[in-house]
PDB file of N, CA and C in Angstrom:
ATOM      1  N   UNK A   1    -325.596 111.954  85.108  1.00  0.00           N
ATOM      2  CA  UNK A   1    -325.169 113.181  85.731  1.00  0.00           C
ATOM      3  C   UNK A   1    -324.443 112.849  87.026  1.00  0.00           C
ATOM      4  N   UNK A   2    -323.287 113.482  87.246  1.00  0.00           N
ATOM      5  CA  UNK A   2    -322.602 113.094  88.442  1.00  0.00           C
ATOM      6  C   UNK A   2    -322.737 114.390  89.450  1.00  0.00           C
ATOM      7  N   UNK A   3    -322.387 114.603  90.739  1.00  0.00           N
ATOM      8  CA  UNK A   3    -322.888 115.455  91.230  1.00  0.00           C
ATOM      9  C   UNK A   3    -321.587 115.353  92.703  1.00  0.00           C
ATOM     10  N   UNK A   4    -321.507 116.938  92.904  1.00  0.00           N
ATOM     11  CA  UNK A   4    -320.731 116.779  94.222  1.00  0.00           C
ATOM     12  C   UNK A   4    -320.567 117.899  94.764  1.00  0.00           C
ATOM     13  N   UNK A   5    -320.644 117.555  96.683  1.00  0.00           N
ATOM     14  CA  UNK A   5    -320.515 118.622  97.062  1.00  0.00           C
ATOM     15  C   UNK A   5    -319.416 119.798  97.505  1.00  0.00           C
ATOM     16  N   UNK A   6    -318.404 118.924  97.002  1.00  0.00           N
ATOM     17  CA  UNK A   6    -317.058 120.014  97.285  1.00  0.00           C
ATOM     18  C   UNK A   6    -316.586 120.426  95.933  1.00  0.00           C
ATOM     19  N   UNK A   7    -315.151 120.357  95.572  1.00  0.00           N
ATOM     20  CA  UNK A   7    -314.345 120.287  94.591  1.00  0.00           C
ATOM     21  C   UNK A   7    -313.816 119.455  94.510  1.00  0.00           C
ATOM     22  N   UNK A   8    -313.437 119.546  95.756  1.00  0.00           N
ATOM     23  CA  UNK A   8    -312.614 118.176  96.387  1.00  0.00           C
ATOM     24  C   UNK A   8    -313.056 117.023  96.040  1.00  0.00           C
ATOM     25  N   UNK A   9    -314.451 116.670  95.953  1.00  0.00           N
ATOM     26  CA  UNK A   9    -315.473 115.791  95.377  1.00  0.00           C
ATOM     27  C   UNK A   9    -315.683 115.379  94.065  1.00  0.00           C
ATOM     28  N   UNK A  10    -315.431 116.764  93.501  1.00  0.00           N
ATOM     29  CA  UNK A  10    -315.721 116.756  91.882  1.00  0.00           C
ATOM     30  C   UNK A  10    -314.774 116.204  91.534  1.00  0.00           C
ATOM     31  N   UNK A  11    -313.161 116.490  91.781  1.00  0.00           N
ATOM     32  CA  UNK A  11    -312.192 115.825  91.480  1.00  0.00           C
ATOM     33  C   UNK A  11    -312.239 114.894  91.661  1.00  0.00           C
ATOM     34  N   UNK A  12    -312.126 114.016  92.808  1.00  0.00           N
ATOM     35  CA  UNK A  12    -312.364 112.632  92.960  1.00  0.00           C
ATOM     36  C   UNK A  12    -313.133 111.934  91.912  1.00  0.00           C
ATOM     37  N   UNK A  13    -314.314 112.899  91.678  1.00  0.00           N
ATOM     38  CA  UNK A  13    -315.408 111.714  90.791  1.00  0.00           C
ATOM     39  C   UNK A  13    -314.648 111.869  89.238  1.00  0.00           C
ATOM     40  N   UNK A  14    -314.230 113.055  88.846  1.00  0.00           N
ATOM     41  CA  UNK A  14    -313.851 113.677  87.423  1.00  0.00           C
ATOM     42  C   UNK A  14    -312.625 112.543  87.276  1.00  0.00           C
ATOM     43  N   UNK A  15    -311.672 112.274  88.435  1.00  0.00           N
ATOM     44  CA  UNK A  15    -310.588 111.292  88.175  1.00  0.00           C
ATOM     45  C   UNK A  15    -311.085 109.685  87.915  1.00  0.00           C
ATOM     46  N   UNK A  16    -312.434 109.488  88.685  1.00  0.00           N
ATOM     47  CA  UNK A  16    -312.787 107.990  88.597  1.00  0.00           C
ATOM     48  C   UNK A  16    -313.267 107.844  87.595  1.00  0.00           C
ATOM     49  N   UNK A  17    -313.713 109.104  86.497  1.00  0.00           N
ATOM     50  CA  UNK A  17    -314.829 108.788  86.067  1.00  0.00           C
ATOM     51  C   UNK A  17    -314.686 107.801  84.130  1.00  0.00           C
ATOM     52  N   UNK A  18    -314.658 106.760  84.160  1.00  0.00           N
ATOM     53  CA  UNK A  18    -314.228 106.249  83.224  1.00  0.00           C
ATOM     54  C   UNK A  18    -314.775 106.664  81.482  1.00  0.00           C
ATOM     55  N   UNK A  19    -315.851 107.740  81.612  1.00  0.00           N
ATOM     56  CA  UNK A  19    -316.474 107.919  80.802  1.00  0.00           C
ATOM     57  C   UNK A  19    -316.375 108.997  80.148  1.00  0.00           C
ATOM     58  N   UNK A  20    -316.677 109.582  78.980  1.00  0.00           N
ATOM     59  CA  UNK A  20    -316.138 111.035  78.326  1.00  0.00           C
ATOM     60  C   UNK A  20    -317.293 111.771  79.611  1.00  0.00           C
ATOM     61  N   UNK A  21    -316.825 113.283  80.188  1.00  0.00           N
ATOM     62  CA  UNK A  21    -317.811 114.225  80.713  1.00  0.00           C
ATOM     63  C   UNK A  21    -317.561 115.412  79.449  1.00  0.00           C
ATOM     64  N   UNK A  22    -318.772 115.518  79.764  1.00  0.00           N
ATOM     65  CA  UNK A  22    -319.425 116.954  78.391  1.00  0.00           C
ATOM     66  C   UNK A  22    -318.747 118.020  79.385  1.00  0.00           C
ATOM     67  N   UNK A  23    -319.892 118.385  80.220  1.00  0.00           N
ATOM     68  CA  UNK A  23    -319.650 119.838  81.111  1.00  0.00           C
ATOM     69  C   UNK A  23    -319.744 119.529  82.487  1.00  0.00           C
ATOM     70  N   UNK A  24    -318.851 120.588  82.589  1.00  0.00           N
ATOM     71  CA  UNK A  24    -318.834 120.719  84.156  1.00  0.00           C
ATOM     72  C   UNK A  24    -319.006 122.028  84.771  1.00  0.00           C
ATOM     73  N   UNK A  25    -319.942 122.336  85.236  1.00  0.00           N
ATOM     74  CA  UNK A  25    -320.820 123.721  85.925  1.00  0.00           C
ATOM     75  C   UNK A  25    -319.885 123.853  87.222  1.00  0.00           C
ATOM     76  N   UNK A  26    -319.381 124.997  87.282  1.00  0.00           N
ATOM     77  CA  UNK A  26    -318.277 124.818  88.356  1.00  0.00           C
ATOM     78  C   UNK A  26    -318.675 126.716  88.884  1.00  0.00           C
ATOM     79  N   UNK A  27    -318.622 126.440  90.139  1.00  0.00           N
ATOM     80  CA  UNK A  27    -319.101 127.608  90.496  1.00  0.00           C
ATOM     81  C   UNK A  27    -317.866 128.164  91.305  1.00  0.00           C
ATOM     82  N   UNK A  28    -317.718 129.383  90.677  1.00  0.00           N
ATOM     83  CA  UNK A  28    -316.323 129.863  90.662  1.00  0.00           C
ATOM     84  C   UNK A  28    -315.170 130.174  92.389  1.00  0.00           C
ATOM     85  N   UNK A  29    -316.496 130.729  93.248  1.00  0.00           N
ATOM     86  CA  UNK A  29    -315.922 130.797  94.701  1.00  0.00           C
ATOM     87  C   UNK A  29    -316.073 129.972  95.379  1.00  0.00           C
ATOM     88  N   UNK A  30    -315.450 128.280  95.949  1.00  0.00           N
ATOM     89  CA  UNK A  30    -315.397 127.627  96.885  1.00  0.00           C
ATOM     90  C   UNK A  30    -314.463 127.647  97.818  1.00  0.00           C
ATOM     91  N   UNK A  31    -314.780 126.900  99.110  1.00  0.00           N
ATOM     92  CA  UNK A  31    -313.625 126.335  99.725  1.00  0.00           C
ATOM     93  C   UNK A  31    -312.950 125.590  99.491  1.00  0.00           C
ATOM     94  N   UNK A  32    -311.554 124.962  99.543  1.00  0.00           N
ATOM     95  CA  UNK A  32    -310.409 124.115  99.264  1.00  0.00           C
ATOM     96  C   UNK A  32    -310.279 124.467  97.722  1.00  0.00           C
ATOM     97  N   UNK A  33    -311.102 123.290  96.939  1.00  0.00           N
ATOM     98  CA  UNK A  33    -310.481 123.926  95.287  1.00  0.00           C
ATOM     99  C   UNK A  33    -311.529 124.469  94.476  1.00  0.00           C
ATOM    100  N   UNK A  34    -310.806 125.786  94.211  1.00  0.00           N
ATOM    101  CA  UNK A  34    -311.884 126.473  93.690  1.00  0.00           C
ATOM    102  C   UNK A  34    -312.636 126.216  92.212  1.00  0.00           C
ATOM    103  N   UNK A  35    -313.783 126.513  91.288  1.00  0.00           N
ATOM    104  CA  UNK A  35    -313.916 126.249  90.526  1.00  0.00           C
ATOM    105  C   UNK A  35    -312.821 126.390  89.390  1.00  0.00           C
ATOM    106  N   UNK A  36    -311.871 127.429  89.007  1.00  0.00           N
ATOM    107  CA  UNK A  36    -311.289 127.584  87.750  1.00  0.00           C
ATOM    108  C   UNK A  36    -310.132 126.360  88.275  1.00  0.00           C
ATOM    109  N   UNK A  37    -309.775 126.381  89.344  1.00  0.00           N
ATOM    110  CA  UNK A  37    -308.807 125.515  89.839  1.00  0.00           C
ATOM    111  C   UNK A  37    -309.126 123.772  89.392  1.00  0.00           C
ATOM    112  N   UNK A  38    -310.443 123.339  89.909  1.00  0.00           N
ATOM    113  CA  UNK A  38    -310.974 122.398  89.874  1.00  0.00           C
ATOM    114  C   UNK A  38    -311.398 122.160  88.294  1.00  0.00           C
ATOM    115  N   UNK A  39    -311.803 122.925  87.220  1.00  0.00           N
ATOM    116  CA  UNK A  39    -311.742 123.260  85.660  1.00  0.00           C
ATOM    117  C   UNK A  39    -310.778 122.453  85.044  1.00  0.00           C
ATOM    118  N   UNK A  40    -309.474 123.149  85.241  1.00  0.00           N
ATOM    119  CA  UNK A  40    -308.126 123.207  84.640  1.00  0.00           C
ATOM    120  C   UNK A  40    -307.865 121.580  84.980  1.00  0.00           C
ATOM    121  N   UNK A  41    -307.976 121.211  86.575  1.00  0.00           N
ATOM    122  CA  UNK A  41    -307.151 119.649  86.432  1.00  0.00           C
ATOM    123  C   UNK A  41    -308.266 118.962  86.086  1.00  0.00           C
ATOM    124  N   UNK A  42    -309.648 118.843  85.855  1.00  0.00           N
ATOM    125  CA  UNK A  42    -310.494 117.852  84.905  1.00  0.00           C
ATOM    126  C   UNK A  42    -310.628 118.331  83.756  1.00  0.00           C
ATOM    127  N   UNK A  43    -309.762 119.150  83.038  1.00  0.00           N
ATOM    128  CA  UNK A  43    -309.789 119.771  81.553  1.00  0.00           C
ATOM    129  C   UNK A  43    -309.093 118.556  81.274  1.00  0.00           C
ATOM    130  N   UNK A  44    -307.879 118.686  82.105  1.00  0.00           N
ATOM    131  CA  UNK A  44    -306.426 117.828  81.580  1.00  0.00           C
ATOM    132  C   UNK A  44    -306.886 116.336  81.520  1.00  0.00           C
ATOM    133  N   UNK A  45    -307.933 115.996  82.436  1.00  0.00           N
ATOM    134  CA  UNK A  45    -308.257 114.477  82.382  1.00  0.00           C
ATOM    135  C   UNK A  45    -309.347 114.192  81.019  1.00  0.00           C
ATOM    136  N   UNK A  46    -310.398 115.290  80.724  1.00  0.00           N
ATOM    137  CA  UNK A  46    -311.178 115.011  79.643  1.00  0.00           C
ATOM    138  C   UNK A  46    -310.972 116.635  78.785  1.00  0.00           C
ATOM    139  N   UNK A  47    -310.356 116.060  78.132  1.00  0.00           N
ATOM    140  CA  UNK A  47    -310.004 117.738  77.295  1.00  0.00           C
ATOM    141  C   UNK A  47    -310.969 118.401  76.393  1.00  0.00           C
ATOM    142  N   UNK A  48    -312.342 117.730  75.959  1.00  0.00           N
ATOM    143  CA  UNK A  48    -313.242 117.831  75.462  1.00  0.00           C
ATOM    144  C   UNK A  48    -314.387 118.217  76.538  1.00  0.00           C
ATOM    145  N   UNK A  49    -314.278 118.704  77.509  1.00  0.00           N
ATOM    146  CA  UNK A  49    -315.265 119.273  78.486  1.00  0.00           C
ATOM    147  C   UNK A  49    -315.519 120.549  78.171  1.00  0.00           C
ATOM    148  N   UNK A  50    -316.597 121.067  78.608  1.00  0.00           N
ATOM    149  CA  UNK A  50    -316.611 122.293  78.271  1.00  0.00           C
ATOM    150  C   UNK A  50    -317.134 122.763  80.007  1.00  0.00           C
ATOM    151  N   UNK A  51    -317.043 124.118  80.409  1.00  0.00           N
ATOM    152  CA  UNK A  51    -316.871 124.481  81.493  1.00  0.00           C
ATOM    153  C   UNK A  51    -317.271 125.917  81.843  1.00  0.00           C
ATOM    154  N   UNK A  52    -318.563 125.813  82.079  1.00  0.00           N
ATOM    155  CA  UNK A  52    -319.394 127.093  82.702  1.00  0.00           C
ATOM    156  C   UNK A  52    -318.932 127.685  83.589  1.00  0.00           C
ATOM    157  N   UNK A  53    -319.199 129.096  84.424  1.00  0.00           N
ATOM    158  CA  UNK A  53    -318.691 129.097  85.542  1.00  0.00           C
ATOM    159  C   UNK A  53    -319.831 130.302  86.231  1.00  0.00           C
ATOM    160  N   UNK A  54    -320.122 129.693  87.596  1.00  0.00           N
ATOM    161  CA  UNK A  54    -321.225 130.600  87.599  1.00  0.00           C
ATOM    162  C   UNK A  54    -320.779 131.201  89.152  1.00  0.00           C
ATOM    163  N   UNK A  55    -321.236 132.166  89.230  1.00  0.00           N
ATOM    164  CA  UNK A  55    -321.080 133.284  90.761  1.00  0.00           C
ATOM    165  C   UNK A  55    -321.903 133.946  91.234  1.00  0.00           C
ATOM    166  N   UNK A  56    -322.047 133.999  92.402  1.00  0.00           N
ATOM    167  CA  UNK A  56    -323.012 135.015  92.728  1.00  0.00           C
ATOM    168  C   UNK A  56    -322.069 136.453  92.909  1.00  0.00           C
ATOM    169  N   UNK A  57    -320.815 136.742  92.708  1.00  0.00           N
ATOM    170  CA  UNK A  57    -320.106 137.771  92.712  1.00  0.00           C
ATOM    171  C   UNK A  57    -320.554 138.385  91.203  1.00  0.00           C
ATOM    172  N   UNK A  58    -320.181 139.633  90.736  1.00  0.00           N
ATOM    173  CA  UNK A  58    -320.381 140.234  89.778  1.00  0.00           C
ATOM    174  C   UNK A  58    -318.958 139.576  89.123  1.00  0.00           C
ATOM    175  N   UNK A  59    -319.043 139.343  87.504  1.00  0.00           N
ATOM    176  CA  UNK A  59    -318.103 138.861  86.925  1.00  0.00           C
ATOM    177  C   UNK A  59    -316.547 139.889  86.063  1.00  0.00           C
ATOM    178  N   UNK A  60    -317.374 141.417  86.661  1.00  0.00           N
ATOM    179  CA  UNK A  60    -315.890 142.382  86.532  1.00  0.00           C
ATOM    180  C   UNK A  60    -315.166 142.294  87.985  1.00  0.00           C
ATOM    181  N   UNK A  61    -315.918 141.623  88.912  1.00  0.00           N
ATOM    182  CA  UNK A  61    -315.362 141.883  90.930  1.00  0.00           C
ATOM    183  C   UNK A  61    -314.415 140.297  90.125  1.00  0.00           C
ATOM    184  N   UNK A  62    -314.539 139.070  89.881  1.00  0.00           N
ATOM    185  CA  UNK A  62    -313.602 138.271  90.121  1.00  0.00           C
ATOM    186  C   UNK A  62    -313.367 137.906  89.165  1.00  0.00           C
ATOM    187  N   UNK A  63    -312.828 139.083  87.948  1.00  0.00           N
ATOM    188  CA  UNK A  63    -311.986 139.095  86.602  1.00  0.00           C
ATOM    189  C   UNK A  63    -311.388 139.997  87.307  1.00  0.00           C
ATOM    190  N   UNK A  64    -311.208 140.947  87.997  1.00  0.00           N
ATOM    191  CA  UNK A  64    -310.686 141.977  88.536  1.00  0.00           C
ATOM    192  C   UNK A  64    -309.453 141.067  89.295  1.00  0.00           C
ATOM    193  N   UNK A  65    -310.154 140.564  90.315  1.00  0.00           N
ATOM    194  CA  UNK A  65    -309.288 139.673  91.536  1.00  0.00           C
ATOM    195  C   UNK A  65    -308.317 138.387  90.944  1.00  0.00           C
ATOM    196  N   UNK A  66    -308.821 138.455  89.593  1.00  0.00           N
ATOM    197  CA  UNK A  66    -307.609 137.013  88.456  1.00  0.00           C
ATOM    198  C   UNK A  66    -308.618 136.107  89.144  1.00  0.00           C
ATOM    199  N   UNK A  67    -309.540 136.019  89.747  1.00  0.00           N
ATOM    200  CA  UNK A  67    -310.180 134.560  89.740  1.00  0.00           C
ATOM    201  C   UNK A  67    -310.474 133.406  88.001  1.00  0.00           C
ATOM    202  N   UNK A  68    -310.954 134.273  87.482  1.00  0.00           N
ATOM    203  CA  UNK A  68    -311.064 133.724  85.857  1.00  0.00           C
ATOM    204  C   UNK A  68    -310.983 135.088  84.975  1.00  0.00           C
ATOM    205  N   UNK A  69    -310.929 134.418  83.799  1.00  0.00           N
ATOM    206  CA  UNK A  69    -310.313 135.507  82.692  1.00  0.00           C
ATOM    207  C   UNK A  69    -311.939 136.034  81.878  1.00  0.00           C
ATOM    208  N   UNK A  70    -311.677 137.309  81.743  1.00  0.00           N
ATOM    209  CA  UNK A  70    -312.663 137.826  81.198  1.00  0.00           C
ATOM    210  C   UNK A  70    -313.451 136.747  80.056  1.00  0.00           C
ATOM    211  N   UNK A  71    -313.053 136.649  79.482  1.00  0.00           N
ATOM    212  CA  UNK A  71    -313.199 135.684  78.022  1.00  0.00           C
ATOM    213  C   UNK A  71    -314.428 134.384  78.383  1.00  0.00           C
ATOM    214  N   UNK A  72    -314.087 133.861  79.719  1.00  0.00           N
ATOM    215  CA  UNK A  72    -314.474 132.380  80.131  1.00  0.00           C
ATOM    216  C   UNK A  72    -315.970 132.568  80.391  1.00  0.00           C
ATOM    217  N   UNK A  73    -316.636 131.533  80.132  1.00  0.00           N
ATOM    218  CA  UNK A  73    -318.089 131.390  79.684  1.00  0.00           C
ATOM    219  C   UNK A  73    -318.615 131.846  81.402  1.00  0.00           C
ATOM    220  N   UNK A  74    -319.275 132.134  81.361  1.00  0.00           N
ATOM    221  CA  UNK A  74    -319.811 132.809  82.897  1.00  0.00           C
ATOM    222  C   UNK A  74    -321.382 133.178  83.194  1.00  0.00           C
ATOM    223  N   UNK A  75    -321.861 132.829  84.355  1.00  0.00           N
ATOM    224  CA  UNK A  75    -323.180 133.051  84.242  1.00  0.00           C
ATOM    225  C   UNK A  75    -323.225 133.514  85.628  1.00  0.00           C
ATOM    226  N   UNK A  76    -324.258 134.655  86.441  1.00  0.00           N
ATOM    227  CA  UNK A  76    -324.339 135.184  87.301  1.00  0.00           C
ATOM    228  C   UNK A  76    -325.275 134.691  88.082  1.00  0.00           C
ATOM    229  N   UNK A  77    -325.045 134.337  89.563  1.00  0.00           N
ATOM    230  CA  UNK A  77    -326.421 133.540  90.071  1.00  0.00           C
ATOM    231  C   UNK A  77    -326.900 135.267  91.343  1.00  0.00           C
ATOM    232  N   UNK A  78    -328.248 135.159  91.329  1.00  0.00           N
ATOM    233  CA  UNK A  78    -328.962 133.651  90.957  1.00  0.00           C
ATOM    234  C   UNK A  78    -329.142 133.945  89.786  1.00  0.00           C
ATOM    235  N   UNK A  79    -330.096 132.928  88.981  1.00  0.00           N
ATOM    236  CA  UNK A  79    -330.493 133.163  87.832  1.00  0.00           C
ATOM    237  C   UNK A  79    -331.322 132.383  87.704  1.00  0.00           C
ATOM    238  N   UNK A  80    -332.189 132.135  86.221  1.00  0.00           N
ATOM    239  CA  UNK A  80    -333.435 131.763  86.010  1.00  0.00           C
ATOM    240  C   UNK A  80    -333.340 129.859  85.070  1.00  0.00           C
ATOM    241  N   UNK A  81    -333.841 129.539  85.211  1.00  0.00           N
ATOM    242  CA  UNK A  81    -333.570 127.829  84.679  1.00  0.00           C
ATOM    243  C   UNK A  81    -333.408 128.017  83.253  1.00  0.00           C
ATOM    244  N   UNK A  82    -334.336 128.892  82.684  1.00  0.00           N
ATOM    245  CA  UNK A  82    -334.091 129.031  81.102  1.00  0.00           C
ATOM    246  C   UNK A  82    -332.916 130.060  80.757  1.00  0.00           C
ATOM    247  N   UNK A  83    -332.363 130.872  81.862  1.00  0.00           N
ATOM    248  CA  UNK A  83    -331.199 131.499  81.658  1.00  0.00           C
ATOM    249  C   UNK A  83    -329.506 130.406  81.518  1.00  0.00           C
ATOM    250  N   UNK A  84    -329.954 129.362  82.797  1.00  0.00           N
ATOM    251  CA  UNK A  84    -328.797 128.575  82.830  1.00  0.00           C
ATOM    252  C   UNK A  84    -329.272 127.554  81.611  1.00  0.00           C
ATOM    253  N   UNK A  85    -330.339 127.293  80.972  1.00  0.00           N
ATOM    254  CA  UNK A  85    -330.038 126.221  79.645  1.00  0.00           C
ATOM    255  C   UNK A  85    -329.502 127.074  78.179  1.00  0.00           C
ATOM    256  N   UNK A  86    -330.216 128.325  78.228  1.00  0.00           N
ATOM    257  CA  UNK A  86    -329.013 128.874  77.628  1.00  0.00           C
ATOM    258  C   UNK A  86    -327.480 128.938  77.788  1.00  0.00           C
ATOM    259  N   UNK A  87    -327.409 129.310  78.471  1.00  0.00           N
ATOM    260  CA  UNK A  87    -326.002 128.999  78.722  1.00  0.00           C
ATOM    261  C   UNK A  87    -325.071 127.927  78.820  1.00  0.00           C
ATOM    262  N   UNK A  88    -325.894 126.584  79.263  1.00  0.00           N
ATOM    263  CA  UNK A  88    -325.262 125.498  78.798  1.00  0.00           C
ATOM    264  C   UNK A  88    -325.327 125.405  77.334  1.00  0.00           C
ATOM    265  N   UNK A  89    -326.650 125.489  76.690  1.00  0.00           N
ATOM    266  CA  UNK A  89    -326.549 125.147  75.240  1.00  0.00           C
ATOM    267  C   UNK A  89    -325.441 126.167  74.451  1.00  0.00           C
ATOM    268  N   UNK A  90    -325.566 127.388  74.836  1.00  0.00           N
ATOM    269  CA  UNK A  90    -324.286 128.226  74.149  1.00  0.00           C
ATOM    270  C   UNK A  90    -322.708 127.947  74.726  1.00  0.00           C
ATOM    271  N   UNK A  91    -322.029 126.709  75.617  1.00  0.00           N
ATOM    272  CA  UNK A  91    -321.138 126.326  75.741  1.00  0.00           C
ATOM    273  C   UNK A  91    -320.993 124.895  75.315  1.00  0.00           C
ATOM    274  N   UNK A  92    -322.023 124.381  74.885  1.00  0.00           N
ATOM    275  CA  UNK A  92    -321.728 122.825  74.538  1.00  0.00           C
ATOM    276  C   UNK A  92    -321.976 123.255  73.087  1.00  0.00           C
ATOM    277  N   UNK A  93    -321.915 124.469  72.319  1.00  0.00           N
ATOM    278  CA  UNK A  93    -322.214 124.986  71.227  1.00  0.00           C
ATOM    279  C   UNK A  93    -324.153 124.295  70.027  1.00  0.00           C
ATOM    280  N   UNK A  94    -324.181 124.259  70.851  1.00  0.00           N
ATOM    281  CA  UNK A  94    -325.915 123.860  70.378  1.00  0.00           C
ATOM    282  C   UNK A  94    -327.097 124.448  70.453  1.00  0.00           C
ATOM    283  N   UNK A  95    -326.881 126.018  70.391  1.00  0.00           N
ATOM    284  CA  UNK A  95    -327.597 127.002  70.859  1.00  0.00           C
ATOM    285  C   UNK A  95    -328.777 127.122  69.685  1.00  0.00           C
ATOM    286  N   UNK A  96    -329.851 127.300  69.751  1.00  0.00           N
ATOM    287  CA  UNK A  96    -330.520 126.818  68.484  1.00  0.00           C
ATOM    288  C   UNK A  96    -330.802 128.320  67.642  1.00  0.00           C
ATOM    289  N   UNK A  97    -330.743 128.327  66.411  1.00  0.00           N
ATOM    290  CA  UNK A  97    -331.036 129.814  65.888  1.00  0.00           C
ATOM    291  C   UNK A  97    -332.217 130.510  66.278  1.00  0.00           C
ATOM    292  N   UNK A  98    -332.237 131.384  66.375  1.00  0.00           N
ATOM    293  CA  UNK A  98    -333.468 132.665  67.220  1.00  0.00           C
ATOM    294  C   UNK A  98    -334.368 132.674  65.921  1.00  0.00           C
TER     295      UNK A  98
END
């Protein structure tokens, strides 16, 4: 698991990182680069990522503002630990049948 505290960070590591990355939990309002921003250029480096996006904003307030597109996998913080493994498992598609 790699870990960082900016975007700015994530990029850096997402560019070094010599290895396939699964997901990247990108939380949608930062300073310098924002999550969908920071998404898009480590999509292009591992195109097989898949890419959560979580906010403590309501997700019609920054689909409204074009921050991300309605459609994009999204989770609202705070939230609960078994809420966010759902949600990873339903974006890395491994969600197990109910």
């Amino acid at each position: 698991m790699l870990s960082a505290p900016t975007g700015k960070d994530a990029l850096v590591l997402g560019e070094k990182c010599p290895e396939r990355i699964d997901l990247l939990m990108a939380d949608v309002v930062t300073p310098g680069i924002n999550g969908r921003e920071l998404a898009e250029m480590l999509v292009a480096l591992h195109p097989d990522m898949k890419v959560p996006f979580a906010s403590g904003y309501a997700q019609n307030v920054i689909v409204k503002h074009g921050v991300i597109e309605e459609n994009l996998n999204f989770i609202g913080k705070p939230c609960s630990l078994r809420a966010l493994g759902r949600k990873i498992r339903e974006v890395l598609g491994t969600n197990p049948a109910h």
